[in-house]
PDB file of N, CA and C in Angstrom:
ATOM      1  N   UNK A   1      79.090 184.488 110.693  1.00  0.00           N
ATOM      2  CA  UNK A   1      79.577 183.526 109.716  1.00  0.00           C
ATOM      3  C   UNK A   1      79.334 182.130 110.245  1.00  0.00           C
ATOM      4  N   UNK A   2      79.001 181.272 109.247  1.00  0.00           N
ATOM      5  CA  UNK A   2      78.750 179.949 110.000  1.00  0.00           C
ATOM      6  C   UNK A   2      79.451 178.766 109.682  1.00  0.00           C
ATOM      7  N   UNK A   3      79.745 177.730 109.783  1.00  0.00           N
ATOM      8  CA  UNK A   3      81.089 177.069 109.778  1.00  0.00           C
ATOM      9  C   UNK A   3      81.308 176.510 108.701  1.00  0.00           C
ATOM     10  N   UNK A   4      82.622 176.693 108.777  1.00  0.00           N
ATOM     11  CA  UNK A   4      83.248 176.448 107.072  1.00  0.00           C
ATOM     12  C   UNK A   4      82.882 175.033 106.471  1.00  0.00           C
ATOM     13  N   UNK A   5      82.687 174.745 105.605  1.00  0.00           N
ATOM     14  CA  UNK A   5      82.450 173.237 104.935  1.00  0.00           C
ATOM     15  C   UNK A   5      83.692 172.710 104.504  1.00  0.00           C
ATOM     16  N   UNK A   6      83.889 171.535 105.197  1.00  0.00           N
ATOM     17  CA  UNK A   6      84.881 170.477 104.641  1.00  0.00           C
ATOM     18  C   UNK A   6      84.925 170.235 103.680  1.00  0.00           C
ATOM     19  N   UNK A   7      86.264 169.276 102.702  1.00  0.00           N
ATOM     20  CA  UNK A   7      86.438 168.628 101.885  1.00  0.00           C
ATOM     21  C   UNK A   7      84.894 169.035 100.669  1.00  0.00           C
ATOM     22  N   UNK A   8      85.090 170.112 100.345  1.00  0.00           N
ATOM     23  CA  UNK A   8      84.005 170.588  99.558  1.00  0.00           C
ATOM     24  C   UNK A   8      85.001 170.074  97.614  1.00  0.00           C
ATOM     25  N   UNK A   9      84.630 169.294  97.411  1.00  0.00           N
ATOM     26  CA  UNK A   9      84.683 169.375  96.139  1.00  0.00           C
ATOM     27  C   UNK A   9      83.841 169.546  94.449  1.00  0.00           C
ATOM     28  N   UNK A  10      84.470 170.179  93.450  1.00  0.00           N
ATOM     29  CA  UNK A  10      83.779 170.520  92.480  1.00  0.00           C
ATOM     30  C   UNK A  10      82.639 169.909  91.976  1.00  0.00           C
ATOM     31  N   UNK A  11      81.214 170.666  91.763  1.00  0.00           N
ATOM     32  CA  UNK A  11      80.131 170.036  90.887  1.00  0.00           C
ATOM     33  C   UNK A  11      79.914 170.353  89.839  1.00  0.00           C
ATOM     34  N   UNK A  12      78.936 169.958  89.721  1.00  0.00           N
ATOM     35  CA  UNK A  12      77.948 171.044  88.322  1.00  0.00           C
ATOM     36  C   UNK A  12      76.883 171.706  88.764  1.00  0.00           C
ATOM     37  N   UNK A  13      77.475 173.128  89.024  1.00  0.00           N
ATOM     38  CA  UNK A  13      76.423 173.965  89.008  1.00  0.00           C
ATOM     39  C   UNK A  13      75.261 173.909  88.606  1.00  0.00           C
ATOM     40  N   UNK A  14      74.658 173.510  86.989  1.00  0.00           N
ATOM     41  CA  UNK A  14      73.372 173.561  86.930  1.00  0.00           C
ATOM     42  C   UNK A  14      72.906 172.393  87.711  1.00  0.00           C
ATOM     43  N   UNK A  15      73.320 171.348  87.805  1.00  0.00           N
ATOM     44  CA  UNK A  15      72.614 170.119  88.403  1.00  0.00           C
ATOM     45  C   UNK A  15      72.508 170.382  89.963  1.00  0.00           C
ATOM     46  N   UNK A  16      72.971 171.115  90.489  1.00  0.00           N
ATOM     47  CA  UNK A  16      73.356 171.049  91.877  1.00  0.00           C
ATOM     48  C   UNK A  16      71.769 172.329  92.275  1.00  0.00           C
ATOM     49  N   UNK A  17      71.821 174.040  90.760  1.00  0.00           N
ATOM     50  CA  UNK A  17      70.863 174.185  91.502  1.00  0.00           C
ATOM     51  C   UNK A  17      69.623 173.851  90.927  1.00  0.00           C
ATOM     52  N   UNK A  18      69.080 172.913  89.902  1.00  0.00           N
ATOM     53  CA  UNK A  18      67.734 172.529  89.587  1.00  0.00           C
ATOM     54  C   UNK A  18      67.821 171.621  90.838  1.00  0.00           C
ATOM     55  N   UNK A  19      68.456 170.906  91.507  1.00  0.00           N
ATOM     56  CA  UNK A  19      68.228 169.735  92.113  1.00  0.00           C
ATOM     57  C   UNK A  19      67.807 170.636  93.653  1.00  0.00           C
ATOM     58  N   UNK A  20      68.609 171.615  93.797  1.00  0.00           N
ATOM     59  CA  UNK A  20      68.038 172.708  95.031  1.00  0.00           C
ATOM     60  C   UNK A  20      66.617 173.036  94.999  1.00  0.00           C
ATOM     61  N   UNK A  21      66.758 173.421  93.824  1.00  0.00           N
ATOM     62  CA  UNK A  21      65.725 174.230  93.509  1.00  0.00           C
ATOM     63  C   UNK A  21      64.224 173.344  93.567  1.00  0.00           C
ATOM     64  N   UNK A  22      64.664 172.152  93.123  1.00  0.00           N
ATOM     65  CA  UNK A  22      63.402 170.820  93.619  1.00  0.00           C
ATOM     66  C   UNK A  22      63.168 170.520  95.189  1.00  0.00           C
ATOM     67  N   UNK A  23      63.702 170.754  95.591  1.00  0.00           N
ATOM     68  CA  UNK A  23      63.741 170.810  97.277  1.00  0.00           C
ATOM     69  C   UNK A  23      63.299 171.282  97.617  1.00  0.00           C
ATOM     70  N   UNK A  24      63.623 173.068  97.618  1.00  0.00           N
ATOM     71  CA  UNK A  24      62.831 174.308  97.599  1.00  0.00           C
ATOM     72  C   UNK A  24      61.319 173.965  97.700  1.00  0.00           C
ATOM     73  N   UNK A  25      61.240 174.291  96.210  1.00  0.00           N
ATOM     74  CA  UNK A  25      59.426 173.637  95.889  1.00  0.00           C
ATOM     75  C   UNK A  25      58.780 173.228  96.434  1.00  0.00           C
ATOM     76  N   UNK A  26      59.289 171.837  96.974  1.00  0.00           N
ATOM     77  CA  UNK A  26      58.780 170.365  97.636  1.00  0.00           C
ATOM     78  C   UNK A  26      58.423 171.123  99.214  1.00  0.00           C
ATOM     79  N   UNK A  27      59.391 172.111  99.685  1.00  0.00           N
ATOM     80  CA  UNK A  27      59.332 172.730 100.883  1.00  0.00           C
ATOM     81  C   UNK A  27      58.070 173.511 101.087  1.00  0.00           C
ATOM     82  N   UNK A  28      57.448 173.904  99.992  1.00  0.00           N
ATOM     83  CA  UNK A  28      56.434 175.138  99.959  1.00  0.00           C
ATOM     84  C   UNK A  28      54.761 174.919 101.172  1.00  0.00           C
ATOM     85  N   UNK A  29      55.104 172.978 100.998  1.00  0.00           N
ATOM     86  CA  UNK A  29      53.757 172.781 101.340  1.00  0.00           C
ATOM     87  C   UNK A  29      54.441 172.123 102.637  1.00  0.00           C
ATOM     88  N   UNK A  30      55.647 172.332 103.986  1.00  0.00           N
ATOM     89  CA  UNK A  30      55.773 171.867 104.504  1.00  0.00           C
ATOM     90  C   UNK A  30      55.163 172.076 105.426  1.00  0.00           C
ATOM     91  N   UNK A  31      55.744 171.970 106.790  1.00  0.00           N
ATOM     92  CA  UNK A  31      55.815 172.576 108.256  1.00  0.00           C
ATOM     93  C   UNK A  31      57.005 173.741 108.437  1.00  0.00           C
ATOM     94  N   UNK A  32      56.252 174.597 108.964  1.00  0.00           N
ATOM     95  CA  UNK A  32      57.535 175.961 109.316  1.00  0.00           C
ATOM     96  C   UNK A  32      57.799 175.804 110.378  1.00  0.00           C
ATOM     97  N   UNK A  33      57.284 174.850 111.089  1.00  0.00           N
ATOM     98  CA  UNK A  33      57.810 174.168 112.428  1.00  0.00           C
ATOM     99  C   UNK A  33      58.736 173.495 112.642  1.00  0.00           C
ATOM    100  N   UNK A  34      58.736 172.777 111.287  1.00  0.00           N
ATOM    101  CA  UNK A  34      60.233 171.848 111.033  1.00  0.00           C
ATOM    102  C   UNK A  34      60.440 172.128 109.719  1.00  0.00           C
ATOM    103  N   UNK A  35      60.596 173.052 109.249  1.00  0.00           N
ATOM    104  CA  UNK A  35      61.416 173.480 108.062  1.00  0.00           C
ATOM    105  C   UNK A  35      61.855 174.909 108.000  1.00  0.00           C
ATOM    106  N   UNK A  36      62.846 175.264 107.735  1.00  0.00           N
ATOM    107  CA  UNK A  36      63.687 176.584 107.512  1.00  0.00           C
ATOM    108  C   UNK A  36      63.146 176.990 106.179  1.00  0.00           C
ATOM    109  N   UNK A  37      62.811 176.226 104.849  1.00  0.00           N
ATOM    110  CA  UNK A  37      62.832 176.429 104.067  1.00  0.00           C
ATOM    111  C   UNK A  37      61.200 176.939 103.940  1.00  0.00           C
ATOM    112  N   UNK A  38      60.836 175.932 104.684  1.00  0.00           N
ATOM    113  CA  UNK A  38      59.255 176.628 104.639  1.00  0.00           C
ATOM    114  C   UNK A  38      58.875 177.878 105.488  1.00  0.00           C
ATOM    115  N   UNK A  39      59.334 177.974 106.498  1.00  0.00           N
ATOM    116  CA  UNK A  39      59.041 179.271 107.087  1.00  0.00           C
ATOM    117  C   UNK A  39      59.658 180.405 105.988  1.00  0.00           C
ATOM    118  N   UNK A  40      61.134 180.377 105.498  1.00  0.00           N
ATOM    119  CA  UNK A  40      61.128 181.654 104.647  1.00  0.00           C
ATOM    120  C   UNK A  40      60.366 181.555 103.689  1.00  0.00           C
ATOM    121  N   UNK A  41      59.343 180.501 103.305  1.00  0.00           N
ATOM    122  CA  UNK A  41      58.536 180.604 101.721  1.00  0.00           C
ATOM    123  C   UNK A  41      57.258 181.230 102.593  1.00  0.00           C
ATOM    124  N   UNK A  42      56.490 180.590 103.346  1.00  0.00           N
ATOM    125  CA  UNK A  42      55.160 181.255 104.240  1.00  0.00           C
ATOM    126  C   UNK A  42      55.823 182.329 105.107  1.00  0.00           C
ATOM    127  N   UNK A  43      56.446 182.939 105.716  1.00  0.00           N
ATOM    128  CA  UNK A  43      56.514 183.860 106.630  1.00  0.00           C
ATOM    129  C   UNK A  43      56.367 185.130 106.452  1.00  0.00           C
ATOM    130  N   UNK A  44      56.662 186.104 106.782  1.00  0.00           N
ATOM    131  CA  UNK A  44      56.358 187.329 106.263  1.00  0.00           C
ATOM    132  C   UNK A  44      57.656 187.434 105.231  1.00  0.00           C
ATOM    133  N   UNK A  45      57.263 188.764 104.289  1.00  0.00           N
ATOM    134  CA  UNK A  45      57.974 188.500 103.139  1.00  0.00           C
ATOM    135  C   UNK A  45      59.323 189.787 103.206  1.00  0.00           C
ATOM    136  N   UNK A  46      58.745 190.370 104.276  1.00  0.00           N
ATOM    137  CA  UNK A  46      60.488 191.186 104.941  1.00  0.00           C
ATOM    138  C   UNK A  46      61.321 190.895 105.404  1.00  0.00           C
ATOM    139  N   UNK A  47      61.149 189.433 106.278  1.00  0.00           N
ATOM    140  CA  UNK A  47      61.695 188.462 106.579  1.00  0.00           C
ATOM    141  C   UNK A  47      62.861 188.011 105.581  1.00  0.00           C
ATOM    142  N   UNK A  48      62.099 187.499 104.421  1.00  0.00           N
ATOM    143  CA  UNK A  48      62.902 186.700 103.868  1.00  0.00           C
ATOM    144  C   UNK A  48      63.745 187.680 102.966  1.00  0.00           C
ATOM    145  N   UNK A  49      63.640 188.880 102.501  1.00  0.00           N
ATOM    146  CA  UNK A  49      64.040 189.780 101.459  1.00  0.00           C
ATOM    147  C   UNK A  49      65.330 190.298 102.288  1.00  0.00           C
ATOM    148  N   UNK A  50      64.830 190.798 104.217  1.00  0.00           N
ATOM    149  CA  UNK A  50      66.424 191.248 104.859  1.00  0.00           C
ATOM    150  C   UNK A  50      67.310 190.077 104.830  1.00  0.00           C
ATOM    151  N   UNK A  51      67.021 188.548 104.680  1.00  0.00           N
ATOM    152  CA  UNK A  51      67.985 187.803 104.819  1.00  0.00           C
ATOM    153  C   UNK A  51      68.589 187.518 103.334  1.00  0.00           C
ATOM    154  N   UNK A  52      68.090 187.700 102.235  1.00  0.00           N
ATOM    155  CA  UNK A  52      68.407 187.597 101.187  1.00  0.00           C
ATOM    156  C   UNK A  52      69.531 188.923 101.112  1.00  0.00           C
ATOM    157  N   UNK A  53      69.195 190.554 101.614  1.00  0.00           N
ATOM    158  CA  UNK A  53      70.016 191.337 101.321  1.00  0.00           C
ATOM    159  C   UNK A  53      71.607 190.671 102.671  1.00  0.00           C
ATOM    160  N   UNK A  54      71.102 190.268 103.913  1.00  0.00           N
ATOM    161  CA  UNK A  54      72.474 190.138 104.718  1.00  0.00           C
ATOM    162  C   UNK A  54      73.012 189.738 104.173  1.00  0.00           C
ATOM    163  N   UNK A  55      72.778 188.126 103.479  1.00  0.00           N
ATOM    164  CA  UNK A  55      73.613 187.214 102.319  1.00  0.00           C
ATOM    165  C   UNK A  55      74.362 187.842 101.709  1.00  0.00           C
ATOM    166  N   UNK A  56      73.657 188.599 100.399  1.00  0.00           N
ATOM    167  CA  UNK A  56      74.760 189.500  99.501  1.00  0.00           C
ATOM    168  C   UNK A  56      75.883 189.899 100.595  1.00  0.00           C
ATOM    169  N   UNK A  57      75.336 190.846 101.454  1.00  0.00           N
ATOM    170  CA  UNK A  57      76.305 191.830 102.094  1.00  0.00           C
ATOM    171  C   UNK A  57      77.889 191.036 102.880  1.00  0.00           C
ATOM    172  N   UNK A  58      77.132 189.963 103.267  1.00  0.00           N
ATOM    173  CA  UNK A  58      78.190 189.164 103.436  1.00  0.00           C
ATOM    174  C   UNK A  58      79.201 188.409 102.473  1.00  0.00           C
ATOM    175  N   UNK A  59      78.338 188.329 101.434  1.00  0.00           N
ATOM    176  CA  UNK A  59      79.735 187.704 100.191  1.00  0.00           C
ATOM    177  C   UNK A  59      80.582 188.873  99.865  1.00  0.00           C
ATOM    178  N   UNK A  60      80.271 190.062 100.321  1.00  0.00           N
ATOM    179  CA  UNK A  60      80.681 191.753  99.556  1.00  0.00           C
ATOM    180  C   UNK A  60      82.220 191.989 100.970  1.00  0.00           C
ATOM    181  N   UNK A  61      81.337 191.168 101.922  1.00  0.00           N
ATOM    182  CA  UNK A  61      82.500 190.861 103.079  1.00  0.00           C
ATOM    183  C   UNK A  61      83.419 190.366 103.600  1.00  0.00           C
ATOM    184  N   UNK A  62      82.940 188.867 102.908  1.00  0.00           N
ATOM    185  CA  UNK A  62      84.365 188.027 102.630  1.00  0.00           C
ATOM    186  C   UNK A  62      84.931 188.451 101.698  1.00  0.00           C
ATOM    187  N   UNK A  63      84.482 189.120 100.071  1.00  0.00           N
ATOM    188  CA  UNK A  63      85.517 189.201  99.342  1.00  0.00           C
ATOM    189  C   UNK A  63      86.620 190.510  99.436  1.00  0.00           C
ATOM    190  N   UNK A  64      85.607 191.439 100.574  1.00  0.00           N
ATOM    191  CA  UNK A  64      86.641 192.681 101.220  1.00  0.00           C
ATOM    192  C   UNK A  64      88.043 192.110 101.970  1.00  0.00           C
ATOM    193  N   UNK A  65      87.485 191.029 102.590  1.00  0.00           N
ATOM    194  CA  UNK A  65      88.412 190.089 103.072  1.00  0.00           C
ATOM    195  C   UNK A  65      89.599 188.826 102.417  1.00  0.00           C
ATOM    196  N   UNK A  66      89.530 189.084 101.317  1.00  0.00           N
ATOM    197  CA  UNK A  66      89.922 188.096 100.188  1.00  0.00           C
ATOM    198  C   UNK A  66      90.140 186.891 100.756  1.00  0.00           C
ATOM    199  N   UNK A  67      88.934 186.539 101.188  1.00  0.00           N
ATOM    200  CA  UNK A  67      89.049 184.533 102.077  1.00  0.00           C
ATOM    201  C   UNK A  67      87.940 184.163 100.943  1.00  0.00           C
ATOM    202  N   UNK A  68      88.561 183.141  99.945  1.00  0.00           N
ATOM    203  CA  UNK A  68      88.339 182.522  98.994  1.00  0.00           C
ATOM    204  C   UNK A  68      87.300 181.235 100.042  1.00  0.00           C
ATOM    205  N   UNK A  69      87.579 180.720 101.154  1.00  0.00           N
ATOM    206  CA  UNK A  69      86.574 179.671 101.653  1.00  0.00           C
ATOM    207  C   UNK A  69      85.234 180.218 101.892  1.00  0.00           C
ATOM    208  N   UNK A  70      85.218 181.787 102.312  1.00  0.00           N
ATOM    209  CA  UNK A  70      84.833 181.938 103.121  1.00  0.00           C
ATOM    210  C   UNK A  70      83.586 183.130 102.239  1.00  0.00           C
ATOM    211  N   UNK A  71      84.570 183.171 100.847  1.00  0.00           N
ATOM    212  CA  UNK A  71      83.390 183.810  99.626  1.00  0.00           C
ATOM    213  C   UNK A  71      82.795 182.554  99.378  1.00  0.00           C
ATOM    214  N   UNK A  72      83.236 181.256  99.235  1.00  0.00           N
ATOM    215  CA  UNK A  72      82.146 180.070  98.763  1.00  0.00           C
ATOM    216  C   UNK A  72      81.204 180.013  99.674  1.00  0.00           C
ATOM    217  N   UNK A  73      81.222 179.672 100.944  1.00  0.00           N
ATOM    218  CA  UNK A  73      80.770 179.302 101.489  1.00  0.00           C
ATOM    219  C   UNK A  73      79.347 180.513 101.924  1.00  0.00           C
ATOM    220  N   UNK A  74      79.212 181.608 102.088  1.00  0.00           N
ATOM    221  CA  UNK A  74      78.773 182.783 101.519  1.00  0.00           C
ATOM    222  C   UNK A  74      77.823 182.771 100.396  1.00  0.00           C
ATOM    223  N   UNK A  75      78.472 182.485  99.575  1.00  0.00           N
ATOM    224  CA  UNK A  75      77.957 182.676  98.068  1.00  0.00           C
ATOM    225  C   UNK A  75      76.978 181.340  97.806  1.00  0.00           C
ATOM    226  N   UNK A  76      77.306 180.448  98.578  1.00  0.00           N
ATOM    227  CA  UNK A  76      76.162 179.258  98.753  1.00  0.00           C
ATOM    228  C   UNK A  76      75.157 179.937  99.511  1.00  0.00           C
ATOM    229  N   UNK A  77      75.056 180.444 100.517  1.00  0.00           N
ATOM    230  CA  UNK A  77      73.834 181.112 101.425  1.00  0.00           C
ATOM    231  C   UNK A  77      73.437 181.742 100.436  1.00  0.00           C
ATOM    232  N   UNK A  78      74.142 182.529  99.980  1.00  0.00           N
ATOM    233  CA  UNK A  78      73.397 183.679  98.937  1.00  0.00           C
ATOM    234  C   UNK A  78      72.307 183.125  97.615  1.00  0.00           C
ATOM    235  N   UNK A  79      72.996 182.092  97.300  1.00  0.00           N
ATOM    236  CA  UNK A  79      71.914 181.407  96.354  1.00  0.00           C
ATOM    237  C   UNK A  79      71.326 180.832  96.772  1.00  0.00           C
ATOM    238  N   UNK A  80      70.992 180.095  97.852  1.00  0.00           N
ATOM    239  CA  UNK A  80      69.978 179.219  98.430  1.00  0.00           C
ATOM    240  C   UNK A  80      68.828 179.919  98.636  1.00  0.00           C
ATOM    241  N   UNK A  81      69.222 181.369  99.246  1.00  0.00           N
ATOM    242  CA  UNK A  81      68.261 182.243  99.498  1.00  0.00           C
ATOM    243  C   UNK A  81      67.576 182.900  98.497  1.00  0.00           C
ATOM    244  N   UNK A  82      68.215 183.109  97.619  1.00  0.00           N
ATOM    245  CA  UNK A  82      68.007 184.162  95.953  1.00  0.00           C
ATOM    246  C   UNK A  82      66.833 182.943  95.348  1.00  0.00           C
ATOM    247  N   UNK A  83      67.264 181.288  95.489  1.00  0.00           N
ATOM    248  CA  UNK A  83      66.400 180.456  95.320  1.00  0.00           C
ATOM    249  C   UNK A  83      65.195 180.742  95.920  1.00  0.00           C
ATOM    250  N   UNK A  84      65.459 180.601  97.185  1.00  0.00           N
ATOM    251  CA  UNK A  84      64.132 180.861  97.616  1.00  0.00           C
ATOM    252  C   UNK A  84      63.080 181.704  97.403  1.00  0.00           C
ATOM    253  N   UNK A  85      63.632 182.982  97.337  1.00  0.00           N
ATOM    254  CA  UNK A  85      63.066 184.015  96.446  1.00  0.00           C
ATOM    255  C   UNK A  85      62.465 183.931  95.627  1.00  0.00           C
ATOM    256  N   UNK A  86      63.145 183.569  94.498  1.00  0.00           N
ATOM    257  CA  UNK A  86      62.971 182.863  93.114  1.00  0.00           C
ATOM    258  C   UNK A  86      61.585 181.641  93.111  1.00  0.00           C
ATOM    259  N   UNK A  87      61.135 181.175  94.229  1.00  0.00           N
ATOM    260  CA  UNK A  87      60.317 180.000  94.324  1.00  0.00           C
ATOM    261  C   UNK A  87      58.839 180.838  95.114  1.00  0.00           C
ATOM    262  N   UNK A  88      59.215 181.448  95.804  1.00  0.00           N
ATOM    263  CA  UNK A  88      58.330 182.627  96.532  1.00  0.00           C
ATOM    264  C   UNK A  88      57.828 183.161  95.589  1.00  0.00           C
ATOM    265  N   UNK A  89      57.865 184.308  94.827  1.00  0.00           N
ATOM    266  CA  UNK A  89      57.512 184.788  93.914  1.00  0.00           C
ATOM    267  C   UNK A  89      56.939 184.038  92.547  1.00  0.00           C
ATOM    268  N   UNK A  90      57.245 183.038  92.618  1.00  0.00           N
ATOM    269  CA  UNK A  90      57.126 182.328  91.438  1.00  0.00           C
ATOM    270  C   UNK A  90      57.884 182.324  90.153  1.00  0.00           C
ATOM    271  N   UNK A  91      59.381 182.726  89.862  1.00  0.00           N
ATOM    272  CA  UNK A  91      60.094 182.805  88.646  1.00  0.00           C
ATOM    273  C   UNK A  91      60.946 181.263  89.094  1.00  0.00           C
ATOM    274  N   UNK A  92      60.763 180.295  87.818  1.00  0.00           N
ATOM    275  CA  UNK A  92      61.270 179.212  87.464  1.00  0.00           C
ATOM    276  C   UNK A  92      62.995 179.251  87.038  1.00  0.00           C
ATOM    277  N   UNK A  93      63.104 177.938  87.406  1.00  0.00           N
ATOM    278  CA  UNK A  93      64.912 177.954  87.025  1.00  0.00           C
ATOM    279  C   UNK A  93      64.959 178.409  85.585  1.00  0.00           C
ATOM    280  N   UNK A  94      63.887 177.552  84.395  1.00  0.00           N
ATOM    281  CA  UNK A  94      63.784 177.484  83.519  1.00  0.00           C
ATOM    282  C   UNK A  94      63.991 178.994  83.247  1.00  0.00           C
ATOM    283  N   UNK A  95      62.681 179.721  83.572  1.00  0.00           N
ATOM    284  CA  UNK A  95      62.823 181.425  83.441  1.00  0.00           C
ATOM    285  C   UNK A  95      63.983 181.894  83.895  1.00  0.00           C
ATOM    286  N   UNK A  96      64.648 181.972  84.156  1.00  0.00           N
ATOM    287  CA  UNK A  96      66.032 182.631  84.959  1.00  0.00           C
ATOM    288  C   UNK A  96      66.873 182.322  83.956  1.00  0.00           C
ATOM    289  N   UNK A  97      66.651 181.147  83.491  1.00  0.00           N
ATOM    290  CA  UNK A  97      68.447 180.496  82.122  1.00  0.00           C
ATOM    291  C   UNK A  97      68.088 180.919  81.339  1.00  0.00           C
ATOM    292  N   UNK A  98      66.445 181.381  80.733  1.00  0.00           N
ATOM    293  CA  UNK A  98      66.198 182.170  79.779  1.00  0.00           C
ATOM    294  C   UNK A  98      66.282 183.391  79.811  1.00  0.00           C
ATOM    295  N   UNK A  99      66.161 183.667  81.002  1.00  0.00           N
ATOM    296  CA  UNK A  99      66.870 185.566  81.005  1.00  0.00           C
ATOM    297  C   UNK A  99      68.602 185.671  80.759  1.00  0.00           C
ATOM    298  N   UNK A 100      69.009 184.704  81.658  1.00  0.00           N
ATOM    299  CA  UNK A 100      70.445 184.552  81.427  1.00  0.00           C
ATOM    300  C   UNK A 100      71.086 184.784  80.092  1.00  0.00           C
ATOM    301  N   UNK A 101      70.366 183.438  79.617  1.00  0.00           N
ATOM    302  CA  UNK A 101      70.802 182.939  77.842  1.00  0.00           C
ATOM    303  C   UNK A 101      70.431 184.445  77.261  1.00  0.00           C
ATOM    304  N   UNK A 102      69.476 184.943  76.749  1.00  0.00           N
ATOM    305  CA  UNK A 102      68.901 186.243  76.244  1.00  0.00           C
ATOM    306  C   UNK A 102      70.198 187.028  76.335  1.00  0.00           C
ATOM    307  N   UNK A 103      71.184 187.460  77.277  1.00  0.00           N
ATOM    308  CA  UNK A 103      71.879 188.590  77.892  1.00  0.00           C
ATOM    309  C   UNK A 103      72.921 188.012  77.074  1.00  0.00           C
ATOM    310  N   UNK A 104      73.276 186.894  76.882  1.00  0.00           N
ATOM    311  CA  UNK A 104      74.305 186.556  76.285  1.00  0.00           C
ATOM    312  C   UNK A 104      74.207 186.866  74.862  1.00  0.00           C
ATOM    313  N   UNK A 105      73.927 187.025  74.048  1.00  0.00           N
ATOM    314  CA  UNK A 105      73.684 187.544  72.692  1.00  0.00           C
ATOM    315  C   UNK A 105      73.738 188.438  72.418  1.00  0.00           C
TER     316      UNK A 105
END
């Protein structure tokens, strides 16, 4: 587990992850020498899929644990990574709110 985040207060979700999610992107053409984000987009792709499953497994762990800080904080790794994914493969935020939206109907 890695250390809890301070004085975390409420956003807006969508703005918080298109604005990730532009980061991401921007990461694709970095250095994996000095970027985290770029090594999981270029690196091998088992790499990035076991750290995407630890993530889950760990939000499945805090909430076994009912530590409400400690599911956020979790559940942020988990999407950063699911992002990444999501940018790897090539499926857009855009595509994703349209699968979303679709389910809702």
């Amino acid at each position: 587990m890695g250390e809890r985040t301070e004085n975390v207060v409420n956003g807006d979700l969508g703005q918080t992850v298109v604005g990730l999610a532009a980061v991401i992107h921007d990461r694709r053409e970095a250095s994996p020498e000095t970027s985290y984000t770029a090594r999981l987009l270029q690196g091998k792709e088992d790499s990035l899929l076991k750290k995407l499953a630890e993530e889950a497994t760990e939000v499945v762990m805090a909430c076994k644990d009912d530590d409400h800080d400690h599911i956020r904080y979790e559940a942020g790794d988990l999407i950063y990574h699911l992002l990444v994914v999501l940018e790897r493969y090539g499926v857009t935020i855009a595509e994703l709110a349209g699968e979303l939206d679709a389910r809702r109907h």
